[in-house]
C-alpha atoms as a PDB file:
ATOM      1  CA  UNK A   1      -1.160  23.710   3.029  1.00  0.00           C
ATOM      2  CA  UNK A   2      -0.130  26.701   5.437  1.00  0.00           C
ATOM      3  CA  UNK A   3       2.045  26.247   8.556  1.00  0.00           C
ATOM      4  CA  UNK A   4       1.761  28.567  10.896  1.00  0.00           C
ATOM      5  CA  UNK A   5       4.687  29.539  12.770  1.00  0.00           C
ATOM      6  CA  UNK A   6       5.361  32.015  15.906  1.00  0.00           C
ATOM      7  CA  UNK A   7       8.942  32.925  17.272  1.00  0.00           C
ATOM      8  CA  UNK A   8       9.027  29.797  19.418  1.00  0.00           C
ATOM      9  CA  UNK A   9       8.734  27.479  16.577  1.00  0.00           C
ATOM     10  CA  UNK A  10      11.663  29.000  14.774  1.00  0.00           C
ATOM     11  CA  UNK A  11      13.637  28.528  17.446  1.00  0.00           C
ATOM     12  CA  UNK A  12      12.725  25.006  17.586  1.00  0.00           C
ATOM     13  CA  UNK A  13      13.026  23.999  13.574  1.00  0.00           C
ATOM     14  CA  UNK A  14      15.265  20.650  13.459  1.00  0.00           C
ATOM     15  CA  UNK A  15      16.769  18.501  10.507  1.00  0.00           C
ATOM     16  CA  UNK A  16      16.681  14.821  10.807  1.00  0.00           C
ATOM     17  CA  UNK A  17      19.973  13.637  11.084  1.00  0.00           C
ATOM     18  CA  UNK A  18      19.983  11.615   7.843  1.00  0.00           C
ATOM     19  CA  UNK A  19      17.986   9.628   5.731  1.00  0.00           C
ATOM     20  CA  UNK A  20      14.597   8.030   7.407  1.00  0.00           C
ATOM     21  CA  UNK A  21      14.508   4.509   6.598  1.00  0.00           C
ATOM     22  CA  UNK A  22      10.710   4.091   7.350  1.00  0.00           C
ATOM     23  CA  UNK A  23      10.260   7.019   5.278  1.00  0.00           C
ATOM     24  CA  UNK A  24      11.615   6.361   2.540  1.00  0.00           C
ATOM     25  CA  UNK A  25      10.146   3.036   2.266  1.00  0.00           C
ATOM     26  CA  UNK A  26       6.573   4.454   2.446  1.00  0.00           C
ATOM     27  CA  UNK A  27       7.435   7.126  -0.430  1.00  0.00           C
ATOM     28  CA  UNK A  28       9.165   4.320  -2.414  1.00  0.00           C
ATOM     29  CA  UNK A  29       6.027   2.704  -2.249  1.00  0.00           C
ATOM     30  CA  UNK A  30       4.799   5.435  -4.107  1.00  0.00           C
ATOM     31  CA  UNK A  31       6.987   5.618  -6.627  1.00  0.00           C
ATOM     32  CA  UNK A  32       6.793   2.550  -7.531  1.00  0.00           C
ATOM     33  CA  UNK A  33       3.130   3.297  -8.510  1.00  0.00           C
ATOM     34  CA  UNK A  34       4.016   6.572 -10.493  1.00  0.00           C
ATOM     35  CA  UNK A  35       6.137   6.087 -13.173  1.00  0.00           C
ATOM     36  CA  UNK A  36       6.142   9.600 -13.999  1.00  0.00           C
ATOM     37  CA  UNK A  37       8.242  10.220 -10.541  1.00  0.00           C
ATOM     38  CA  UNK A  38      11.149  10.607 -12.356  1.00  0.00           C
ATOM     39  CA  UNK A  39      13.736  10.015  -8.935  1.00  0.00           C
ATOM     40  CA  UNK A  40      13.830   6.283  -9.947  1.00  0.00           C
ATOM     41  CA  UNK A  41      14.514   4.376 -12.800  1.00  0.00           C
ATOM     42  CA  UNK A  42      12.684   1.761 -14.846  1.00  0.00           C
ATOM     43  CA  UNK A  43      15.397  -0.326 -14.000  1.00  0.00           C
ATOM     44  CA  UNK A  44      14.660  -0.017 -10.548  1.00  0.00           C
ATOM     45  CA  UNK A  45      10.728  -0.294 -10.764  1.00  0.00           C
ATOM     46  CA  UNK A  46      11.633  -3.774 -12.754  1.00  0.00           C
ATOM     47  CA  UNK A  47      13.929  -4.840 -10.326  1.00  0.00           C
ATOM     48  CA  UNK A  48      11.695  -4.297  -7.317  1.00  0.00           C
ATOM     49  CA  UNK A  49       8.628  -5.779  -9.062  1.00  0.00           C
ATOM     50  CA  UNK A  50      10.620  -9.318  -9.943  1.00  0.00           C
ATOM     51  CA  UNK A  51      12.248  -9.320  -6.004  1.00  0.00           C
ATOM     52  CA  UNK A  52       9.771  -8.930  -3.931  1.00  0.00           C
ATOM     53  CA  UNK A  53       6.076  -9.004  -5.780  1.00  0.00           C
ATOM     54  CA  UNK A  54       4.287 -10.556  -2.781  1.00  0.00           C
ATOM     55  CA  UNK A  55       5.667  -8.154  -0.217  1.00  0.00           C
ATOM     56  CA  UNK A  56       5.645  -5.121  -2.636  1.00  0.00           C
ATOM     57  CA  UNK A  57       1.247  -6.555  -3.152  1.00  0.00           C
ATOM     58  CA  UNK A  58       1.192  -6.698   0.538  1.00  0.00           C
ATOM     59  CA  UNK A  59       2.633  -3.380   1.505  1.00  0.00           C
ATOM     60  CA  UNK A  60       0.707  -1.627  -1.360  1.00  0.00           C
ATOM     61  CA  UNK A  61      -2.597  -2.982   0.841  1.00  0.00           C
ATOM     62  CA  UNK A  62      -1.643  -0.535   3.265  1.00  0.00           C
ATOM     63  CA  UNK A  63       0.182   2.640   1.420  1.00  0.00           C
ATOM     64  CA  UNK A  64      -1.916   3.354  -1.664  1.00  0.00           C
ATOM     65  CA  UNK A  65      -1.092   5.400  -4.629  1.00  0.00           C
ATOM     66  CA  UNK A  66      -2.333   8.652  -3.197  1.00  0.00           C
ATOM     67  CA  UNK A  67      -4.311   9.400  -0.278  1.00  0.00           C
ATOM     68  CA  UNK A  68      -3.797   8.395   3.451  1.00  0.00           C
ATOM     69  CA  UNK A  69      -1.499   5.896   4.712  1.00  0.00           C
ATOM     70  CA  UNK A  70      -1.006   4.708   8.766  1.00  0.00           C
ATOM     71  CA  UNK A  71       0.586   6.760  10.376  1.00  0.00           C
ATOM     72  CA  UNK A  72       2.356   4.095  12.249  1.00  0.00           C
ATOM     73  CA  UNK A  73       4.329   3.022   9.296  1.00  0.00           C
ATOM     74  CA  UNK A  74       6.065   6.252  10.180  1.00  0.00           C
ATOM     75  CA  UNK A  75       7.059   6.073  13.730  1.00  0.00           C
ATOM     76  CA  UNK A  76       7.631   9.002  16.025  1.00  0.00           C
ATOM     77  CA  UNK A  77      11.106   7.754  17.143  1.00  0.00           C
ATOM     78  CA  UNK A  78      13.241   8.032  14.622  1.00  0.00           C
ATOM     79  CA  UNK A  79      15.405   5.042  13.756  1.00  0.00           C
ATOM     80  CA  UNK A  80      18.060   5.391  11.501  1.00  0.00           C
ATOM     81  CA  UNK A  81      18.912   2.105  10.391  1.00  0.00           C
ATOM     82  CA  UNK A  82      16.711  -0.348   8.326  1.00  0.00           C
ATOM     83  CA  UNK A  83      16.495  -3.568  10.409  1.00  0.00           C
ATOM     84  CA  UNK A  84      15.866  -1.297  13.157  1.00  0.00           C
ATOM     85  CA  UNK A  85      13.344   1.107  11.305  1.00  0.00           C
ATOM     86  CA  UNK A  86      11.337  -2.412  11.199  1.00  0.00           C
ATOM     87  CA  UNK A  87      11.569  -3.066  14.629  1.00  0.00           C
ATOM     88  CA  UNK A  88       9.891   0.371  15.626  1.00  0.00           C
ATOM     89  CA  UNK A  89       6.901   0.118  13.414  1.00  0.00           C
ATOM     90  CA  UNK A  90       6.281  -3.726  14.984  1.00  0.00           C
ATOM     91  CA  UNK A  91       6.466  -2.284  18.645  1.00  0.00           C
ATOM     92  CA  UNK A  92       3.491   0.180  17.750  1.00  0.00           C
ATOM     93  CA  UNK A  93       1.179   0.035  20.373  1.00  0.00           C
ATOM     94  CA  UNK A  94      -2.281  -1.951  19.598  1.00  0.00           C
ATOM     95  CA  UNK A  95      -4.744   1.090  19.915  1.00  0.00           C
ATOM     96  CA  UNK A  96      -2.405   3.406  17.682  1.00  0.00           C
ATOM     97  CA  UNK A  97      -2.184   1.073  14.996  1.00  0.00           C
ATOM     98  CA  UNK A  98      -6.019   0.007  14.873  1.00  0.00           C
ATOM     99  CA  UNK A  99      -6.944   3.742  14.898  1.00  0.00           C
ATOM    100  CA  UNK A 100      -4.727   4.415  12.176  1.00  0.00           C
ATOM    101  CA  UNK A 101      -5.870   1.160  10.065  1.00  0.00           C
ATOM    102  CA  UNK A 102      -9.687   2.564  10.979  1.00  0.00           C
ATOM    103  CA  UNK A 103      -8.607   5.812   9.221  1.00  0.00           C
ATOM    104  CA  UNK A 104      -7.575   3.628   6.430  1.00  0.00           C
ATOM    105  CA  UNK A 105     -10.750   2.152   6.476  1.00  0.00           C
ATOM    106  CA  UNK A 106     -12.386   5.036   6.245  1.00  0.00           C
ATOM    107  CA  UNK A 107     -10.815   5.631   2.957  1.00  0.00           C
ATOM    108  CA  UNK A 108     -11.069   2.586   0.654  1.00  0.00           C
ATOM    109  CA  UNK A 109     -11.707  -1.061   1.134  1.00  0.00           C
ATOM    110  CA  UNK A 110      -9.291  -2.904   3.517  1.00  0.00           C
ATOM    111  CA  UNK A 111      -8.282  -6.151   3.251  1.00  0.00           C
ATOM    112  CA  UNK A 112      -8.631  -9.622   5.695  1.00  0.00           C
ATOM    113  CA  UNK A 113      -4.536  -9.075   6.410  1.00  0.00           C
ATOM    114  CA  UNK A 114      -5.158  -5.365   6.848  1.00  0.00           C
ATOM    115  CA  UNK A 115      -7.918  -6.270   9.572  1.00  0.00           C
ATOM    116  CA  UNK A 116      -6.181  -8.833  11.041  1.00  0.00           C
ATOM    117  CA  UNK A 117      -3.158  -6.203  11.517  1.00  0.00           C
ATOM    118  CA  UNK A 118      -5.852  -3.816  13.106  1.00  0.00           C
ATOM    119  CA  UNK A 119      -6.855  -6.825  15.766  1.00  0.00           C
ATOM    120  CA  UNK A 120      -3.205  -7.269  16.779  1.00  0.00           C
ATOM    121  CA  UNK A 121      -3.384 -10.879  15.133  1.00  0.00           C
ATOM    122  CA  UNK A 122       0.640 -12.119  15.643  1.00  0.00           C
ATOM    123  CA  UNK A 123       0.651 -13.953  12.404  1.00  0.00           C
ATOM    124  CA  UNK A 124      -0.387 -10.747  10.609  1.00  0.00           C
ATOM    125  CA  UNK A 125       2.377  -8.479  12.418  1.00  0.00           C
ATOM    126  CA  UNK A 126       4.869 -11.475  11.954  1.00  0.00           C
ATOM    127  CA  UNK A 127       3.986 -11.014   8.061  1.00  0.00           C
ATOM    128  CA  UNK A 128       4.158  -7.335   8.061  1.00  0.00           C
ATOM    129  CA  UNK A 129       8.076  -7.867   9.510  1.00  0.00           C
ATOM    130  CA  UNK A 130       8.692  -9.970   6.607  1.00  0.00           C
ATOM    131  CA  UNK A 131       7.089  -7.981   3.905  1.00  0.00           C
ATOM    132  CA  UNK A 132       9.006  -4.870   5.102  1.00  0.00           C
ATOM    133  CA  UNK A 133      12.035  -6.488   5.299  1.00  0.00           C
ATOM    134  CA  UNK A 134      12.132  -8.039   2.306  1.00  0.00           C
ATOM    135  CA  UNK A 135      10.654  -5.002  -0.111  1.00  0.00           C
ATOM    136  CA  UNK A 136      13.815  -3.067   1.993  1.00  0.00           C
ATOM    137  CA  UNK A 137      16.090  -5.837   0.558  1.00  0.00           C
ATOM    138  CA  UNK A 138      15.376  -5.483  -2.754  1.00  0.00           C
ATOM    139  CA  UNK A 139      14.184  -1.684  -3.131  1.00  0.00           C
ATOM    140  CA  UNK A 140      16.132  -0.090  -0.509  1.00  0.00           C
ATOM    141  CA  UNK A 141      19.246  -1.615   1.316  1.00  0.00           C
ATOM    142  CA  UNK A 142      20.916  -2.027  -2.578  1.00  0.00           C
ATOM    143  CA  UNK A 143      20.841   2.184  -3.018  1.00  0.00           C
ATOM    144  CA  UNK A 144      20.937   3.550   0.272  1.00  0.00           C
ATOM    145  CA  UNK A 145      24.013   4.786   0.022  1.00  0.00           C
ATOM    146  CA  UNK A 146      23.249   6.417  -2.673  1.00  0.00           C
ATOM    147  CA  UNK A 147      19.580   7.671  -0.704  1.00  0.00           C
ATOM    148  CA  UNK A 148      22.413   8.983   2.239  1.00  0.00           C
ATOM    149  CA  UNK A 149      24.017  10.931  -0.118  1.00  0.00           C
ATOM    150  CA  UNK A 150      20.967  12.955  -1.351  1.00  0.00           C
ATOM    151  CA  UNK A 151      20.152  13.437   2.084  1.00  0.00           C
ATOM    152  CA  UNK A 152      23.316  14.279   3.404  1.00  0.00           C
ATOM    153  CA  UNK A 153      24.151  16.842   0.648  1.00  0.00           C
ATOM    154  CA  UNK A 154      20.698  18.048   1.349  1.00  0.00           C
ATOM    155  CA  UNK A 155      21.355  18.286   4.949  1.00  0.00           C
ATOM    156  CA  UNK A 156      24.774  20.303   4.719  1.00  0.00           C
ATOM    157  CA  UNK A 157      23.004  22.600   2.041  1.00  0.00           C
ATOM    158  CA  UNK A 158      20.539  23.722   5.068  1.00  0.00           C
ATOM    159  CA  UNK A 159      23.242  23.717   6.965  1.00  0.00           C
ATOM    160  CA  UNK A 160      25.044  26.638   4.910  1.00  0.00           C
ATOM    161  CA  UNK A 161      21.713  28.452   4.827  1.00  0.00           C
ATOM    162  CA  UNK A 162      20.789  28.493   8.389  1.00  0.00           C
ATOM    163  CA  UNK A 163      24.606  29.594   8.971  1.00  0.00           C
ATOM    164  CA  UNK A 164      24.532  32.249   6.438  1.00  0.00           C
ATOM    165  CA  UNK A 165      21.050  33.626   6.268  1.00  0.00           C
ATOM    166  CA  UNK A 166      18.986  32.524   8.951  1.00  0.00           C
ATOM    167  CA  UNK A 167      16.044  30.095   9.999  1.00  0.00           C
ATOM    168  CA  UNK A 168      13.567  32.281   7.536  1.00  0.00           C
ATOM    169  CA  UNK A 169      15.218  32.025   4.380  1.00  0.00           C
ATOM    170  CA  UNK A 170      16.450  28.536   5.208  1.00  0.00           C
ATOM    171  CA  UNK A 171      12.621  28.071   5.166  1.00  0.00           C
ATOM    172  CA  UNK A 172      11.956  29.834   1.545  1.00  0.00           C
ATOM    173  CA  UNK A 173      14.728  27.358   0.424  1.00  0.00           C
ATOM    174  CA  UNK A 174      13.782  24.182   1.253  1.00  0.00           C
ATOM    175  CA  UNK A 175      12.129  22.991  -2.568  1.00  0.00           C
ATOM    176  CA  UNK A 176      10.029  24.201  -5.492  1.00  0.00           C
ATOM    177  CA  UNK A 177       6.313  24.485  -4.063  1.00  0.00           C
ATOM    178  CA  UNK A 178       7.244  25.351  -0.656  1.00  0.00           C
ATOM    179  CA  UNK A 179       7.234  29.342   0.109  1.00  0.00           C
ATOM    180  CA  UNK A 180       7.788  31.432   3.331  1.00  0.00           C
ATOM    181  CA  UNK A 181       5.559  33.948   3.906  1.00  0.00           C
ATOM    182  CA  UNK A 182       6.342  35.053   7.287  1.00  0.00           C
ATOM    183  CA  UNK A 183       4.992  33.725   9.357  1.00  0.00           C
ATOM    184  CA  UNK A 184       3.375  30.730   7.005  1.00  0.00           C
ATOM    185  CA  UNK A 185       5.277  28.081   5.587  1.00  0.00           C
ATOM    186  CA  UNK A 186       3.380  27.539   2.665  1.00  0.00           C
ATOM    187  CA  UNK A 187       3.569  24.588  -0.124  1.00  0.00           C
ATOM    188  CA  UNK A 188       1.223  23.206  -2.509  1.00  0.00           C
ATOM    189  CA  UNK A 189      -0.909  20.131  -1.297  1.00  0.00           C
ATOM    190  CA  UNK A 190      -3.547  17.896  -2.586  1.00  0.00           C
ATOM    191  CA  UNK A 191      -6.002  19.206   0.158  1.00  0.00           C
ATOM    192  CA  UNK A 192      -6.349  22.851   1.509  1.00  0.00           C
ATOM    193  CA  UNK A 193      -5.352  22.736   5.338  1.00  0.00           C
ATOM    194  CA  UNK A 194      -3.878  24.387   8.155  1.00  0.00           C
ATOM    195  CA  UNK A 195      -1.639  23.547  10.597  1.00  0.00           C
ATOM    196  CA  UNK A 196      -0.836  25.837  13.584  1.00  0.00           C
ATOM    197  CA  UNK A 197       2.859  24.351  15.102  1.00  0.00           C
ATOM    198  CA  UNK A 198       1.618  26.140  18.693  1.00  0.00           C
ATOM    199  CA  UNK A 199       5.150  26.520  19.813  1.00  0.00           C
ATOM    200  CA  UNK A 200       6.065  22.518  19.532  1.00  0.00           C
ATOM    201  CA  UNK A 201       8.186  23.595  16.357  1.00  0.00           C
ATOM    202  CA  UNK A 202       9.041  21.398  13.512  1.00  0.00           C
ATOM    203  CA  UNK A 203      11.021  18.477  11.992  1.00  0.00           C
ATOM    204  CA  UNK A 204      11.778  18.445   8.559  1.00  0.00           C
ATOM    205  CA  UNK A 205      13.259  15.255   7.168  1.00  0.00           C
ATOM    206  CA  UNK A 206      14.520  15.439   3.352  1.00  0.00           C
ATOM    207  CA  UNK A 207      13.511  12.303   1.609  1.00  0.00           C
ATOM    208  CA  UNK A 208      15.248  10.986  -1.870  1.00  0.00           C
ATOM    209  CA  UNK A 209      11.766   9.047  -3.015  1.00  0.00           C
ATOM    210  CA  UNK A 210       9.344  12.187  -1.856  1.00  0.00           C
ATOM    211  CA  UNK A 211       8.461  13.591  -4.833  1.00  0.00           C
ATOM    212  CA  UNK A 212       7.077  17.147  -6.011  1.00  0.00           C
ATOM    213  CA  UNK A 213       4.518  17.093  -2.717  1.00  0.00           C
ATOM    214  CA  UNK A 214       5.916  17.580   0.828  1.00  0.00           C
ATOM    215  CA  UNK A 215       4.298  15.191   2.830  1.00  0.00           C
ATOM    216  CA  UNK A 216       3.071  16.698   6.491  1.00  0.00           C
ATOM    217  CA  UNK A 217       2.647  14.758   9.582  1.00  0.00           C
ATOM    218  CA  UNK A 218       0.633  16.332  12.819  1.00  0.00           C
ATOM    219  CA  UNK A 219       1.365  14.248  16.047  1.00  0.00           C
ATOM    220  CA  UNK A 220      -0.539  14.162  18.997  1.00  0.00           C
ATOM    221  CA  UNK A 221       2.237  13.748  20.775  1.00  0.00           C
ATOM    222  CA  UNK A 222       5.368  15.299  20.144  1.00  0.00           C
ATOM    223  CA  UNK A 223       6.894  17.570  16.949  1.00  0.00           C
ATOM    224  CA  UNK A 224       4.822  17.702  13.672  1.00  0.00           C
ATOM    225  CA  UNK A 225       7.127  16.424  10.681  1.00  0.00           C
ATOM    226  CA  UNK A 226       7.345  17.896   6.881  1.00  0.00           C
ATOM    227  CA  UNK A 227       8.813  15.625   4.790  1.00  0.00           C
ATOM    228  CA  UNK A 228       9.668  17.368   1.621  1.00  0.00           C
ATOM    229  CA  UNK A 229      11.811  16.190  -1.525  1.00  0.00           C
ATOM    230  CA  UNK A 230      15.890  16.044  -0.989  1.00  0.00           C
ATOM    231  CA  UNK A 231      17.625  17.749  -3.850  1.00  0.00           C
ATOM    232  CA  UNK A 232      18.521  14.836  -6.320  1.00  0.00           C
ATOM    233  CA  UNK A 233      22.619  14.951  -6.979  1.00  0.00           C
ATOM    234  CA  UNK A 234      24.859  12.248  -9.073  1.00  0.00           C
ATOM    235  CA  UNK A 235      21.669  10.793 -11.416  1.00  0.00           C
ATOM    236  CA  UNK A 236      19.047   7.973 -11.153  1.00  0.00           C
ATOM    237  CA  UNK A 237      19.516   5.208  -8.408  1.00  0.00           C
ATOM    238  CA  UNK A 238      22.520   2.676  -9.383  1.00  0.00           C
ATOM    239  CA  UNK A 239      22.971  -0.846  -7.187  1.00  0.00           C
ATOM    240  CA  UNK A 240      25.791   0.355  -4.728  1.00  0.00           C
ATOM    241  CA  UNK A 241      28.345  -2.478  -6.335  1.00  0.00           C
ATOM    242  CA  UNK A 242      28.035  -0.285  -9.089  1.00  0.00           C
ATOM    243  CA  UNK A 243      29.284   2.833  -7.802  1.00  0.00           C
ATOM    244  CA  UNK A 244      31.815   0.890  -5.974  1.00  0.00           C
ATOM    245  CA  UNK A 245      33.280  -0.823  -9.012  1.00  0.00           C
ATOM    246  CA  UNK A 246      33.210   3.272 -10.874  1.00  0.00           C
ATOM    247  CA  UNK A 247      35.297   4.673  -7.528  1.00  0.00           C
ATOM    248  CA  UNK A 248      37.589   1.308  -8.082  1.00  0.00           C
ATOM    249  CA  UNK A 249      38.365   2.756 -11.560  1.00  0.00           C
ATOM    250  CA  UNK A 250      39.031   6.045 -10.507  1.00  0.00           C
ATOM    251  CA  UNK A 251      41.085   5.673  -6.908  1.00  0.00           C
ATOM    252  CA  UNK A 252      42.317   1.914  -7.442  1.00  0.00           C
ATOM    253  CA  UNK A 253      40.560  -1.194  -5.963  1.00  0.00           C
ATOM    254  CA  UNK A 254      42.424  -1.629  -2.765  1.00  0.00           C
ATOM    255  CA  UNK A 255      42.099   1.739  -1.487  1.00  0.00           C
ATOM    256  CA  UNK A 256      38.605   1.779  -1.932  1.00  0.00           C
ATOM    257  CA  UNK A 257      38.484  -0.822   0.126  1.00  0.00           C
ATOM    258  CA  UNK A 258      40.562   0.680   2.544  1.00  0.00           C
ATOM    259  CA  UNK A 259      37.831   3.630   2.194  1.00  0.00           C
ATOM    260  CA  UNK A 260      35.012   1.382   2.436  1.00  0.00           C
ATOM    261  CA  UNK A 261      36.410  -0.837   5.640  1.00  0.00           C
ATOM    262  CA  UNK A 262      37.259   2.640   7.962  1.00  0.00           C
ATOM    263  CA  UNK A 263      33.234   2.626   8.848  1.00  0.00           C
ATOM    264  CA  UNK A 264      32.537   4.886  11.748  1.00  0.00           C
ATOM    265  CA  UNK A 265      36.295   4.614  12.395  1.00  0.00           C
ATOM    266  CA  UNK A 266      39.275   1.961  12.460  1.00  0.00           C
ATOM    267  CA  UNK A 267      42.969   1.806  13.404  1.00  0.00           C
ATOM    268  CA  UNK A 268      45.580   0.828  10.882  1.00  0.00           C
ATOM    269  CA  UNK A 269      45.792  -2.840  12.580  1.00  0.00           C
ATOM    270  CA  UNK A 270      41.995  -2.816  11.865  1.00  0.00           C
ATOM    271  CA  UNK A 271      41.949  -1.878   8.586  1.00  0.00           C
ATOM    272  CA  UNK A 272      44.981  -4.728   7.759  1.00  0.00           C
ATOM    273  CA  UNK A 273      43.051  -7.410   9.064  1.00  0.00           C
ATOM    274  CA  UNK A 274      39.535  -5.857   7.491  1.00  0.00           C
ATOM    275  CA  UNK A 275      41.259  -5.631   3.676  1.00  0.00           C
ATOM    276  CA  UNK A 276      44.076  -8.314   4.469  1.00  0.00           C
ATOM    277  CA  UNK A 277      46.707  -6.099   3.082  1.00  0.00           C
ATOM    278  CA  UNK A 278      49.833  -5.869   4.932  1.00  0.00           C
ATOM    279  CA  UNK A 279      50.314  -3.219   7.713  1.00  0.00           C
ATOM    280  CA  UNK A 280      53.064  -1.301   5.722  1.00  0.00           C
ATOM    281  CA  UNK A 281      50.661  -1.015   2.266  1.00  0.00           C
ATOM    282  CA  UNK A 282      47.856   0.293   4.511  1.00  0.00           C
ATOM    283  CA  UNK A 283      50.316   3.228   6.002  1.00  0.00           C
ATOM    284  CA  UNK A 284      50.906   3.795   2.339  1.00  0.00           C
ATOM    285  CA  UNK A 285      46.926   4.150   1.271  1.00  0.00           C
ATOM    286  CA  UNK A 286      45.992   5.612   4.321  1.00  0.00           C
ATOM    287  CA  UNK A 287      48.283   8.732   3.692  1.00  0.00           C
ATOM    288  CA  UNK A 288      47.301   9.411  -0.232  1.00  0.00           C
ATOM    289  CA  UNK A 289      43.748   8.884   1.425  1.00  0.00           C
ATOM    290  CA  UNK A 290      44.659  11.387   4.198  1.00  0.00           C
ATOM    291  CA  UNK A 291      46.200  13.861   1.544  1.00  0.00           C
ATOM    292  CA  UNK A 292      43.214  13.315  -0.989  1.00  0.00           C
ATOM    293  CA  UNK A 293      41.236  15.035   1.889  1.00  0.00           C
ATOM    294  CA  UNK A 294      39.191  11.346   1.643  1.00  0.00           C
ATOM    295  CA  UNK A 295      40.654  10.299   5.619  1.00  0.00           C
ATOM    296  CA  UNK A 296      41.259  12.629   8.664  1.00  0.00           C
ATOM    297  CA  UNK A 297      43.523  10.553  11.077  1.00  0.00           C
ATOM    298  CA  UNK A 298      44.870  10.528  14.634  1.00  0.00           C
ATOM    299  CA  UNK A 299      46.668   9.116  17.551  1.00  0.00           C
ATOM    300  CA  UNK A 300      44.677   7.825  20.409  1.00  0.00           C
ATOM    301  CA  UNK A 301      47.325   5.993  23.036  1.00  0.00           C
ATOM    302  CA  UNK A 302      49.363   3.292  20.884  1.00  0.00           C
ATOM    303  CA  UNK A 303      47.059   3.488  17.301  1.00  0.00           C
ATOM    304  CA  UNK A 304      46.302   5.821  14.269  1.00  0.00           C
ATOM    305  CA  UNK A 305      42.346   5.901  14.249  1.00  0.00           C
ATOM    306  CA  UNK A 306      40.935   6.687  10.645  1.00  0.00           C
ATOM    307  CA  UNK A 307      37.814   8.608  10.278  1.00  0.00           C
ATOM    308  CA  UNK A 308      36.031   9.384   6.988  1.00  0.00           C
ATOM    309  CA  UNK A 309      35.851  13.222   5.891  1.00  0.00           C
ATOM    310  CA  UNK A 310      32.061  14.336   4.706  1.00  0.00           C
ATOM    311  CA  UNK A 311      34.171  14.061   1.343  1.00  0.00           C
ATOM    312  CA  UNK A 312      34.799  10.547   1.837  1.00  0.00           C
ATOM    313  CA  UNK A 313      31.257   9.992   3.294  1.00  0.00           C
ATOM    314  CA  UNK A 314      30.089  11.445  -0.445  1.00  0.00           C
ATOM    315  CA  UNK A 315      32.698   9.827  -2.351  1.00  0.00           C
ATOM    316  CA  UNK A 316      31.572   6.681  -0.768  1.00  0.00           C
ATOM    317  CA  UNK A 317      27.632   7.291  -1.153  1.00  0.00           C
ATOM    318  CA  UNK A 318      26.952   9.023   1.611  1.00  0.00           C
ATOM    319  CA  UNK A 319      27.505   6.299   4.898  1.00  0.00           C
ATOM    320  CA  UNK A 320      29.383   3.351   6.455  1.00  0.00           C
ATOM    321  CA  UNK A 321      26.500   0.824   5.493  1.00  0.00           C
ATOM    322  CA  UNK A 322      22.932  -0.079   5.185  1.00  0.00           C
ATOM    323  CA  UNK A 323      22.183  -0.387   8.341  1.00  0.00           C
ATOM    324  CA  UNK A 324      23.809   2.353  10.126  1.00  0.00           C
END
């Protein structure tokens, strides 16, 4: 694969701004069917094939082990949470999602659900909902944290390279595969192809389940996307109750519940009534927090507001909750 880049589109290269629910379902799809991907863990593949086997069947009608999968699993809009990442791909419009189930067609052998979905039948999208929603349940929502992490790490490793170096090399960075050979972005693919940006630039969203192969994606009609694989920190994917009971044992139970109740950001009031400690034990955890460089805190009006540091973010798994 070569992507070919002029001055505009290095002005106009963009990071997602975290973890892309939609795609990492898709790619988790696919890992499930590869057990050499070694980003997961048997443990994981297990638990995802006893929770959900009739969505995970379902879902595997439509994003095989290789080769193409609709595009409108994928949507352009960007939705950053999982219940909403759902939502987008239902409110794909009728003619995008039967062209993209024709392409599918085109491919392999479809199935009566799969042509019902391309007909706009309600009781097929109603099913699609629920089979997305509950594979999410079982094979997402439990690690995301963890998936926020990689990304996030991932994100403020550009981050240092853009700042220090420059779009270019930021480019030659990215992953093992993927070269830049000004002006071509280059990567190893299943397919030979070529993809000229024309000045609309390009999104790349780091992905925890893309594996080895960056995944491109040309739209019509807006940015093309390369999704390509995160840097993998901190080990194979653990249930989040897990890593919560290790940062228990190493910071104390109640302040990691202090940690885990600040969110996007809560007074000391808030965070008594969230925990149900008393006021005066907060003020206490709060400022070892604050000092730990876990907290960053200030006065607005009458209240302290809490905010997590991107230390506390990492320490915590990388987010305030699934469905941020």
């Amino acid at each position: 694969m070569r992507v070919h880049f002029d001055g505009d589109d290095l002005a106009r290269v963009r990071v997602a701004v975290g973890a892309v629910p939609a795609w990492e379902t898709v790619l988790s799809l696919h890992s499930l069917h590869h057990a050499e991907r070694g980003n997961v863990s048997r443990r994981w593949r297990r638990s995802v094939a006893a929770g959900a086997p009739r969505a995970t069947r379902l879902l595997s009608e439509l994003v095989p082990p290789r080769g193409y999968f609709p595009d409108f699993l994928t949507p352009a809009r960007q939705r950053y949470g999982l219940r909403e990442s759902v939502a987008e791909v239902l409110r794909t419009p009728p003619a995008a999602r039967r062209g993209d189930i024709e392409l599918l067609g085109a491919e392999r052998a479809v199935s009566p659900w799969v042509r019902a979905l391309s007909r706009g039948d309600d009781h097929a999208l109603d099913l699609l909902g629920r089979a997305l929603t509950s594979y999410q349940r079982v094979a997402i929502t439990p690690h995301w944290r963890h998936v926020r992490a990689a990304v996030e790490a991932e994100r403020e490793r550009l981050a240092t390279e853009l700042l220090d170096r420059g779009t270019e090399s930021l480019l030659g960075r990215l992953a093992p595969g993927i070269r830049w050979r000004a002006p071509v972005l280059e990567m190893d693919y299943p397919v030979r192809q070529e993809l000229h940006l024309g000045g609309r630039g390009l999104l790349l969203v780091p992905s925890y389940f893309c594996w080895r192969t960056a995944v491109t994606l040309l739209r019509q009609d807006g940015i093309p996307v390369l999704v390509y694989p995160a840097e993998r920190r901190g080990g194979a994917l653990a249930p989040d109750g897990d890593r919560r009971r290790e940062l228990a044992a190493l910071i104390g139970a109640t302040r990691t519940e202090v940690l885990t109740q600040v969110g996007s950001g809560a007074s000391s009031g808030e965070l008594a009534r969230r925990t149900g400690a008393l006021p005066s034990s907060v003020s206490q955890h709060t400022a070892v927090l604050r000092a730990a460089g876990l907290l960053f805190s200030e006065r607005r009006r009458n209240a302290v507001v809490h905010t997590l540091t991107p230390l506390g973010r990492r320490l915590l798994g990388g987010g305030d909750g699934p469905d941020r």
